[in-house]
Protein backbone atom coordinates (compact mmCIF):
# COMPACT_ATOMS: atom_id res chain seq x y z
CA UNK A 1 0.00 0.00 0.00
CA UNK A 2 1.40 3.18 -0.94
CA UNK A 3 2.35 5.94 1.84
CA UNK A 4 0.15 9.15 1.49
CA UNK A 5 2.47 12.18 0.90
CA UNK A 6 2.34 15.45 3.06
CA UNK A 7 0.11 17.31 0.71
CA UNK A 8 -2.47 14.52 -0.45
CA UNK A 9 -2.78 14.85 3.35
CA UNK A 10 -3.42 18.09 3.98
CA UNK A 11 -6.27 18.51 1.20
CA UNK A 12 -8.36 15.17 2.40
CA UNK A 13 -11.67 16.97 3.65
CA UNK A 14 -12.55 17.00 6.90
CA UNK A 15 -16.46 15.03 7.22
CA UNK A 16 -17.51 17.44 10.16
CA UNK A 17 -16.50 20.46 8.54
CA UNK A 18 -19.69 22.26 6.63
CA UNK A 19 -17.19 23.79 4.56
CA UNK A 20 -15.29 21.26 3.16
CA UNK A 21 -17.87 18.58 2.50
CA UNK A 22 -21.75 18.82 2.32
CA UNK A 23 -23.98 15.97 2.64
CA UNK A 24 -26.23 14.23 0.47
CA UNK A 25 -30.14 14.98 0.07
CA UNK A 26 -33.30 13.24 -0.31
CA UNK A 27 -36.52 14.73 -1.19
CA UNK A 28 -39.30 12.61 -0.22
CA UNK A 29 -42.75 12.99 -2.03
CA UNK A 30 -45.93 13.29 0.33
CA UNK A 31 -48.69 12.48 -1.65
CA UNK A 32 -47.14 9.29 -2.28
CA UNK A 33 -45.63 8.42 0.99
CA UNK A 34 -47.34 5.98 3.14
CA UNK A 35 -45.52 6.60 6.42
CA UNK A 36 -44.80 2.90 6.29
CA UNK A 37 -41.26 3.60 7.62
CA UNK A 38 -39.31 1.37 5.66
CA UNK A 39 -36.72 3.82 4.35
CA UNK A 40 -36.03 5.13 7.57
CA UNK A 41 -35.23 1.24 8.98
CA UNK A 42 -33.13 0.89 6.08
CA UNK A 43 -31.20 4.03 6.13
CA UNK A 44 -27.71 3.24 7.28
CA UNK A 45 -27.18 7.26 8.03
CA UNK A 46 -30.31 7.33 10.40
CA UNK A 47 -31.01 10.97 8.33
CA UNK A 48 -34.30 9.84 8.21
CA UNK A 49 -37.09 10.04 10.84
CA UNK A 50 -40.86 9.26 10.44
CA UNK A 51 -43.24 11.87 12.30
CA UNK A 52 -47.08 11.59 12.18
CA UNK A 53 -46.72 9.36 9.66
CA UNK A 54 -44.54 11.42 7.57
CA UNK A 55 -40.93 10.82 6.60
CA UNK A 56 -38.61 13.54 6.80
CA UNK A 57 -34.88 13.89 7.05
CA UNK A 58 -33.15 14.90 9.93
CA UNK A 59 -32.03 18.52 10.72
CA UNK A 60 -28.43 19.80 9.16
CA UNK A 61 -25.71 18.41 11.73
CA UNK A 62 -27.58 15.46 12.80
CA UNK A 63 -27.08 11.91 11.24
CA UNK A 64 -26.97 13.30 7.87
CA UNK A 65 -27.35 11.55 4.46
CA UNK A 66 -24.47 9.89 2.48
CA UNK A 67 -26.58 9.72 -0.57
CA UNK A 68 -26.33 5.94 -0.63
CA UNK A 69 -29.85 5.64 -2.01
CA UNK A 70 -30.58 2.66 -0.32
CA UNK A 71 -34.29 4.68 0.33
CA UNK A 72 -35.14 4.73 -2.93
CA UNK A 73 -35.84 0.89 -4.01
CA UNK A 74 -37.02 -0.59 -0.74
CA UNK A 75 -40.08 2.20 -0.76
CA UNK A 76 -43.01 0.41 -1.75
CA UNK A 77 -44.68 3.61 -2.76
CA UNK A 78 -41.90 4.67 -4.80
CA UNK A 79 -41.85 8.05 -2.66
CA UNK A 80 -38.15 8.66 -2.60
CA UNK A 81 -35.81 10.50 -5.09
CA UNK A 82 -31.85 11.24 -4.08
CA UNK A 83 -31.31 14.53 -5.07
CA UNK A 84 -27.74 15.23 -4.37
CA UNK A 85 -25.10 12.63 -3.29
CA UNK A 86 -22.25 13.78 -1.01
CA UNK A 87 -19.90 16.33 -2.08
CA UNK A 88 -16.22 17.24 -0.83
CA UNK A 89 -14.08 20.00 -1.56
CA UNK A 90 -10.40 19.81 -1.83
CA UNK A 91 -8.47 17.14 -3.94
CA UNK A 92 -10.76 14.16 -2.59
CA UNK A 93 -9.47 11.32 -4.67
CA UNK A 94 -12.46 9.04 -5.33
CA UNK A 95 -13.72 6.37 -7.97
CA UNK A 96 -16.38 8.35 -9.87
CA UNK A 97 -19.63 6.97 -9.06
CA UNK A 98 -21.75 8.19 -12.06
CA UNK A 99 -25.15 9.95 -12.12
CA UNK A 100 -27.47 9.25 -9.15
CA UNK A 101 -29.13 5.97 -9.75
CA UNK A 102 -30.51 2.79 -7.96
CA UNK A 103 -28.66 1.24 -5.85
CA UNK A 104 -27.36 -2.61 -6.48
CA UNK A 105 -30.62 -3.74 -5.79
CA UNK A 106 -33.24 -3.49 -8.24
CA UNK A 107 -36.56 -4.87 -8.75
């Protein structure tokens, strides 16, 4: 494994720092939600919470959304749509994910 050099390591993003990476969003659609509460089971972020049988996400600095979109497919209602996946500043090396789509599972 190779060593990361002195500047690689100074422009990794910090996760708790607003300004150097924001976190993913997922609008959810009420006239189709159910307030079964699936998606918020299956979120591994726990940025979602159901109230009065509504699903919301979670205020900004609480258990916020890594834009997995593991929400999306598991909603029976099909209420779900991932809006914005995470997003860092800096020289972030990652593997490029492509547009926002499913997740491995499908139906």
């Amino acid at each position: 494994m190779k060593k990361i050099s002195f500047s690689d390591w100074w422009t990794i993003p910090l996760y708790n720092d607003p300004a150097q990476a924001s976190p993913g969003q997922v609008e959810v659609d009420p006239e189709k939600c159910t307030g079964c509460g699936i998606c918020v089971k299956a979120c591994p972020a726990d940025a979602l919470v159901l109230e009065d049988k509504q699903v919301r996400m979670q205020p900004a600095g609480i258990n916020e959304c890594m834009g997995c979109g593991d929400c999306m497919p598991i909603c029976p209602a099909g209420a779900m749509t991932l809006v914005k996946g995470n997003e860092f500043t800096g020289y972030y090396k990652t593997i490029d994910r492509g547009g926002l789509e499913f997740p491995r599972l499908s139906f």
